[in-house]
PDB file of N, CA and C in Angstrom:
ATOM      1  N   UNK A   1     247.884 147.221 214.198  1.00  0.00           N
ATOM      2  CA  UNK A   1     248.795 147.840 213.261  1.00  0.00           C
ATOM      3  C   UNK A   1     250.133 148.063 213.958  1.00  0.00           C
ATOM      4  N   UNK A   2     251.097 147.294 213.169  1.00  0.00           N
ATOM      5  CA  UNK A   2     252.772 147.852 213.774  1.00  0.00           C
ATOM      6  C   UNK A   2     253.654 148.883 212.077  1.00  0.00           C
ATOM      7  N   UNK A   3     253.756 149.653 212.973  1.00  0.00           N
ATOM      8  CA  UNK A   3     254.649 149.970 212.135  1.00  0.00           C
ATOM      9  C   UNK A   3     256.172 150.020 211.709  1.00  0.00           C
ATOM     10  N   UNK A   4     256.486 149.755 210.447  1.00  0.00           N
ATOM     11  CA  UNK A   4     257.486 148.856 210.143  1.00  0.00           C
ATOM     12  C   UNK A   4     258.685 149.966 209.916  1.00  0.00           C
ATOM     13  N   UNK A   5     258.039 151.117 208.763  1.00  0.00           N
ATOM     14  CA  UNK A   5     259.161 152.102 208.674  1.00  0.00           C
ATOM     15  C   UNK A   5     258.247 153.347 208.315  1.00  0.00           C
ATOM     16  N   UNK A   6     259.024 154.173 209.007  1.00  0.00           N
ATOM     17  CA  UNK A   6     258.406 155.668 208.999  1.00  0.00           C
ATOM     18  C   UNK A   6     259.509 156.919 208.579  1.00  0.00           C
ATOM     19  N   UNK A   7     259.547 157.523 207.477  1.00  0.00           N
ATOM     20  CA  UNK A   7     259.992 158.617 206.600  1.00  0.00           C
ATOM     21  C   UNK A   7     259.684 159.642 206.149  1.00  0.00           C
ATOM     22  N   UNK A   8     260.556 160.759 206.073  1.00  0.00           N
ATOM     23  CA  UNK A   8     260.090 161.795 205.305  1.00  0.00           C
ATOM     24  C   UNK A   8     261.037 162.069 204.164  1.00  0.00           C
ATOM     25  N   UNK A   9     260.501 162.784 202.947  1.00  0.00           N
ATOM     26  CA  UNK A   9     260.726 162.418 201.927  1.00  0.00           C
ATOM     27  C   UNK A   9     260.432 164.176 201.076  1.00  0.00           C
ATOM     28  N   UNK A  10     260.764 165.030 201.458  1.00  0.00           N
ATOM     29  CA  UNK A  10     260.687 166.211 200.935  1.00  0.00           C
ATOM     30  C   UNK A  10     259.757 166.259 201.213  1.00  0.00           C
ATOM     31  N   UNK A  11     258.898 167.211 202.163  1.00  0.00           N
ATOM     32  CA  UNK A  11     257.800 167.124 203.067  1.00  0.00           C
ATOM     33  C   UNK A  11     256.655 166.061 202.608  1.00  0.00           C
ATOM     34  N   UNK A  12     256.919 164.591 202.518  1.00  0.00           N
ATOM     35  CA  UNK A  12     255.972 163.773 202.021  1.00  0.00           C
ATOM     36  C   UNK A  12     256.484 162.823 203.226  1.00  0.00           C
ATOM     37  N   UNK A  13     255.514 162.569 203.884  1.00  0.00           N
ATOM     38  CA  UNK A  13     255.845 161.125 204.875  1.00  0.00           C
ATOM     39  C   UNK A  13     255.212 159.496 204.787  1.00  0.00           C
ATOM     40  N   UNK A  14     256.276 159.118 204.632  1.00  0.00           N
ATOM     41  CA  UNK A  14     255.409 157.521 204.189  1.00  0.00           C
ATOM     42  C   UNK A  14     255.645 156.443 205.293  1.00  0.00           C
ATOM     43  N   UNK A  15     254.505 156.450 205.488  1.00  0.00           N
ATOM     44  CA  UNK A  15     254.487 154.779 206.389  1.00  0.00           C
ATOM     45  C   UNK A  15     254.328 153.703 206.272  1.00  0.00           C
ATOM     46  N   UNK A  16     254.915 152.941 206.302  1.00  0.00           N
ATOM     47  CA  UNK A  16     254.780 151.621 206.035  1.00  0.00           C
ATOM     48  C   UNK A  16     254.184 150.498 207.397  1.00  0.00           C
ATOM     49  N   UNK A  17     253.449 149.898 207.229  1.00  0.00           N
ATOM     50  CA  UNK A  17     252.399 149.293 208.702  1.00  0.00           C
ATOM     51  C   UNK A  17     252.334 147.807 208.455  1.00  0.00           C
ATOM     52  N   UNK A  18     252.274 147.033 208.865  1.00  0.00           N
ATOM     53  CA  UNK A  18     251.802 145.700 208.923  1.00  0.00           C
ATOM     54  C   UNK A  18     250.510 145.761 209.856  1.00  0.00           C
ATOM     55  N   UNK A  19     249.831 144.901 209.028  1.00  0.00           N
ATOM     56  CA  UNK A  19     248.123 144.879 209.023  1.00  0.00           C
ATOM     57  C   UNK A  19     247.815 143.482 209.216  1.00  0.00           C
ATOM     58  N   UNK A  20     246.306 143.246 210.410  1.00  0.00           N
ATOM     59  CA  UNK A  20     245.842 142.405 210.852  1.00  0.00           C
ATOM     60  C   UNK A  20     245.793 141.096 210.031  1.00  0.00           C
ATOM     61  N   UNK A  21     245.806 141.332 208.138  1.00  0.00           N
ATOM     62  CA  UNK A  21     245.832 140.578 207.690  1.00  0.00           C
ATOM     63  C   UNK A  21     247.301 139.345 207.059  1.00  0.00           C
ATOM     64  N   UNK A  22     247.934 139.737 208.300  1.00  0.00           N
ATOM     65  CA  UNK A  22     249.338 139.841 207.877  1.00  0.00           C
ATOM     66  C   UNK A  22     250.017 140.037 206.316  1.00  0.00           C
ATOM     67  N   UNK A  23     249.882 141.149 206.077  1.00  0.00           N
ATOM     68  CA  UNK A  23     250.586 141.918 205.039  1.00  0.00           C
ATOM     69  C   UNK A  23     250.831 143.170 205.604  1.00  0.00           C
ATOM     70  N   UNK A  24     251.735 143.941 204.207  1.00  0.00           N
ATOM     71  CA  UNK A  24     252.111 144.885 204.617  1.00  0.00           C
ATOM     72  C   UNK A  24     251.052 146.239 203.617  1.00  0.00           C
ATOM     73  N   UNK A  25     250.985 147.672 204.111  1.00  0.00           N
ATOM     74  CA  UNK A  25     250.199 148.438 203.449  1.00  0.00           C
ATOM     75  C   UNK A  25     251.395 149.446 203.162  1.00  0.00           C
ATOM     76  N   UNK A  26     251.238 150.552 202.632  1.00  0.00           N
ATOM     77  CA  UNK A  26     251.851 152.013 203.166  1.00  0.00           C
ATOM     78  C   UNK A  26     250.777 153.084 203.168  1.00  0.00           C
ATOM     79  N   UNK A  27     251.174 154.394 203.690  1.00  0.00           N
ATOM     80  CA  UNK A  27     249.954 155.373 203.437  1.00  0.00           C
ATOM     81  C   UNK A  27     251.072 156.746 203.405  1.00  0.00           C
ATOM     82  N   UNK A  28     250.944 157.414 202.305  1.00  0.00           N
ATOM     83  CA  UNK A  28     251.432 158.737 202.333  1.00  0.00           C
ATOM     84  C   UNK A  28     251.083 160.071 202.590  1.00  0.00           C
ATOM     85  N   UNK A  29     251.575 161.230 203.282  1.00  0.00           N
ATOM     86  CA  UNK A  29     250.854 162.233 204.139  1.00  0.00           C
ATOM     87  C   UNK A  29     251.891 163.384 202.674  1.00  0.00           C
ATOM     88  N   UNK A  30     251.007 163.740 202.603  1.00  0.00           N
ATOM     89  CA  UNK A  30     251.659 165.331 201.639  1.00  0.00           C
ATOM     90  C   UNK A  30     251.463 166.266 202.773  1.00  0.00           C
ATOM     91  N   UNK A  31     252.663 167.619 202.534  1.00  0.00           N
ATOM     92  CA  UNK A  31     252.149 168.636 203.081  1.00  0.00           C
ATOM     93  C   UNK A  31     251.626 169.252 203.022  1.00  0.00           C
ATOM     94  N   UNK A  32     250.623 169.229 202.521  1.00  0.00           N
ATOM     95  CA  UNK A  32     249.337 170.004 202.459  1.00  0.00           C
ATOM     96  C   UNK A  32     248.322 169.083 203.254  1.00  0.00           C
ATOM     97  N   UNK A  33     248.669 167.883 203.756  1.00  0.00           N
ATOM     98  CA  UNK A  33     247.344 167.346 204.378  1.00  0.00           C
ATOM     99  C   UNK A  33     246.830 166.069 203.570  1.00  0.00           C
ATOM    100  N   UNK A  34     247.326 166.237 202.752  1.00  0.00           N
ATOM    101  CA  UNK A  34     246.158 165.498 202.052  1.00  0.00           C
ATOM    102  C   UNK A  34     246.946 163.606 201.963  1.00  0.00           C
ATOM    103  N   UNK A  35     245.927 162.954 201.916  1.00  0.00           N
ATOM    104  CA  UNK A  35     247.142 161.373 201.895  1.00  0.00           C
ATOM    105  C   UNK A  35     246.469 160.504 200.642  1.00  0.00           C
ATOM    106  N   UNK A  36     247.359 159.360 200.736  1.00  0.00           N
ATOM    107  CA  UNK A  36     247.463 158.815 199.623  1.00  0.00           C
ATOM    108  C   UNK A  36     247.335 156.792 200.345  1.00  0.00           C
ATOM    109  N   UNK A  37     246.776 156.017 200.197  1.00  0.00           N
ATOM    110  CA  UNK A  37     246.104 154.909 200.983  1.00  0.00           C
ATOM    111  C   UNK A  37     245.847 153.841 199.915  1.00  0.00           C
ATOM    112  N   UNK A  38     246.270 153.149 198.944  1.00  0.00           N
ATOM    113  CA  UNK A  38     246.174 152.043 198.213  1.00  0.00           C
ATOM    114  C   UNK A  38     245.844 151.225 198.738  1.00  0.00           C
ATOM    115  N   UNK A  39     245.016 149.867 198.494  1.00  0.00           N
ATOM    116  CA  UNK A  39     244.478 149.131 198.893  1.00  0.00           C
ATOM    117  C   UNK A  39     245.649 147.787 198.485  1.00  0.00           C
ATOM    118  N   UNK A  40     246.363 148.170 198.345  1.00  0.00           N
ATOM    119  CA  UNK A  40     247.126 147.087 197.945  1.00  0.00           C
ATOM    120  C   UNK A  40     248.046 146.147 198.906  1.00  0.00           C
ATOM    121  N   UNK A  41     248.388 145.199 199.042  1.00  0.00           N
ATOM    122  CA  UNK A  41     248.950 144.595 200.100  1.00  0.00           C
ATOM    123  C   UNK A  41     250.245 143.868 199.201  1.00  0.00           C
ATOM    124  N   UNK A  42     251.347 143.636 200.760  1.00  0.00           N
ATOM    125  CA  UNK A  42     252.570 143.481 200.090  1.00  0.00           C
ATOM    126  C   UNK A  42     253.173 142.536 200.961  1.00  0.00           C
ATOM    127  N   UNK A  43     254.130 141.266 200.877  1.00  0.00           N
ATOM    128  CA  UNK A  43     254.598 140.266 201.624  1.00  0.00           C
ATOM    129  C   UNK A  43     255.170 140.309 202.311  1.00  0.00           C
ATOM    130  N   UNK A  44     255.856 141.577 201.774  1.00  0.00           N
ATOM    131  CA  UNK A  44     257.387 142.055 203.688  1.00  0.00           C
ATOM    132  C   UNK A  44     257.271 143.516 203.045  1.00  0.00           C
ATOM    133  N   UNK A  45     257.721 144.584 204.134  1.00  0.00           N
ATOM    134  CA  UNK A  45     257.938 145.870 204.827  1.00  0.00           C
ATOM    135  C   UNK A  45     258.467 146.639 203.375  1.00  0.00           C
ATOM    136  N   UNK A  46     259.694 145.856 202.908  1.00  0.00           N
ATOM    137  CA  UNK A  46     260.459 146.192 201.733  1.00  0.00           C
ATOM    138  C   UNK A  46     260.082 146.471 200.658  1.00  0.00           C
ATOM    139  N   UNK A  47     259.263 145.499 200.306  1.00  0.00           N
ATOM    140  CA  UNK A  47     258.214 145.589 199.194  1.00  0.00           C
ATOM    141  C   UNK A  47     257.424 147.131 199.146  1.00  0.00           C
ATOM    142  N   UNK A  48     256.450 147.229 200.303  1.00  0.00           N
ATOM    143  CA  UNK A  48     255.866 147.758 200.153  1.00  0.00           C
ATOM    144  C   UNK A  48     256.619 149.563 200.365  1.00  0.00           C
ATOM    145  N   UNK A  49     257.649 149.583 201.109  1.00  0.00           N
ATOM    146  CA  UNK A  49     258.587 150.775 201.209  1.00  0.00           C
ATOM    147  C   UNK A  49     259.078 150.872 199.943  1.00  0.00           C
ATOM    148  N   UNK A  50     259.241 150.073 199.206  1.00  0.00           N
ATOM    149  CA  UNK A  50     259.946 150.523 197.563  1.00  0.00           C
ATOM    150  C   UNK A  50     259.046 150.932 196.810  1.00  0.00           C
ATOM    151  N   UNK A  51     257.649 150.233 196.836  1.00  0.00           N
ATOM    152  CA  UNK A  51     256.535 150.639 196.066  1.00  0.00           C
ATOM    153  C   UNK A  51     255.589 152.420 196.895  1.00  0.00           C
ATOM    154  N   UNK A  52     256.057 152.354 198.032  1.00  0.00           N
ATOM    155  CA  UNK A  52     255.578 153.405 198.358  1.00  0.00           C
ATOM    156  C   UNK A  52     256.453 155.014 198.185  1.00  0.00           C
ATOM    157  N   UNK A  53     258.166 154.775 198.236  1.00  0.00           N
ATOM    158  CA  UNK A  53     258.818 156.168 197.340  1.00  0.00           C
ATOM    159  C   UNK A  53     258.361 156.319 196.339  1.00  0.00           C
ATOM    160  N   UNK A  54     258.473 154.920 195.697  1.00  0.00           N
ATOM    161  CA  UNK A  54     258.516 155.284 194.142  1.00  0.00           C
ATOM    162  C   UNK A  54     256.950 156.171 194.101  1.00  0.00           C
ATOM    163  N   UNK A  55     255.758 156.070 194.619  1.00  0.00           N
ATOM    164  CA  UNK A  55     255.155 156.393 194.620  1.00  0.00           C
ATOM    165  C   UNK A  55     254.735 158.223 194.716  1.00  0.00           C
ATOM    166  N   UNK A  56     255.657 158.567 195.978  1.00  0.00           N
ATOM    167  CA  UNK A  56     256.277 159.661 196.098  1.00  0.00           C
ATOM    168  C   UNK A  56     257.061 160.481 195.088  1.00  0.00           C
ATOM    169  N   UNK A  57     257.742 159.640 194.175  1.00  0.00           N
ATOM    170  CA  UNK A  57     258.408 160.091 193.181  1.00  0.00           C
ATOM    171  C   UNK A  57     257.990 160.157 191.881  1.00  0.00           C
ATOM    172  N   UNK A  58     256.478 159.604 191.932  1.00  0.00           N
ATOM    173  CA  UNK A  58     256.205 160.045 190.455  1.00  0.00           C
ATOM    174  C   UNK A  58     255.244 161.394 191.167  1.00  0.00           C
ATOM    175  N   UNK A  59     254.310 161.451 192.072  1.00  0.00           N
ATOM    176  CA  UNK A  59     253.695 162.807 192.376  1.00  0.00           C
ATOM    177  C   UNK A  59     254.542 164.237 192.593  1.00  0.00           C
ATOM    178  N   UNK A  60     255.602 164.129 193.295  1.00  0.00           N
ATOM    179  CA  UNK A  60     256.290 164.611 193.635  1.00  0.00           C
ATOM    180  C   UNK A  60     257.706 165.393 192.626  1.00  0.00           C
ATOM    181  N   UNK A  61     258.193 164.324 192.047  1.00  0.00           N
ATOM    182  CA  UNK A  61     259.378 164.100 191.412  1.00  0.00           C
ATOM    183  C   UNK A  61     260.736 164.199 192.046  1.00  0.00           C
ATOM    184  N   UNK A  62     260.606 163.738 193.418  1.00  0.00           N
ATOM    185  CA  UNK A  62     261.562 163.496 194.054  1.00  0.00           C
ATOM    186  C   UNK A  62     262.919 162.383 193.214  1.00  0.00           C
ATOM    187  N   UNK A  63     264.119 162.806 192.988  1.00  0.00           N
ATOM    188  CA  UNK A  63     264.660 162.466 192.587  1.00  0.00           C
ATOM    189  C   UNK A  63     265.960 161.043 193.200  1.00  0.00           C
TER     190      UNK A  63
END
């Protein structure tokens, strides 16, 4: 696992990783602990960093 981009996001941190299968994942950390891990895979870093705010922003409503 490398990681590609790492953020925080109104105490929400999202990572974005490139994985053995060469794709990309993200995984999100709330502050409370708790995370968020889709199984979904993505072709470049970008992809999956756009799909992972937005993600942030519907739980959240980060604007």
């Amino acid at each position: 696992m490398r990681i590609e981009h790492l953020i925080s996001i109104n105490g929400a941190i999202l990572v974005v990783y490139y994985t053995s299968s060469n794709c990309y994942q993200y995984e999100i950390v709330f502050w409370d602990g708790s995370s968020y891990q889709p199984n979904e895979l993505y072709k470049n870093a970008d992809q999956a960093l756009a799909v992972g705010i937005e993600s942030i922003r519907i739980v959240i409503g980060y604007q």
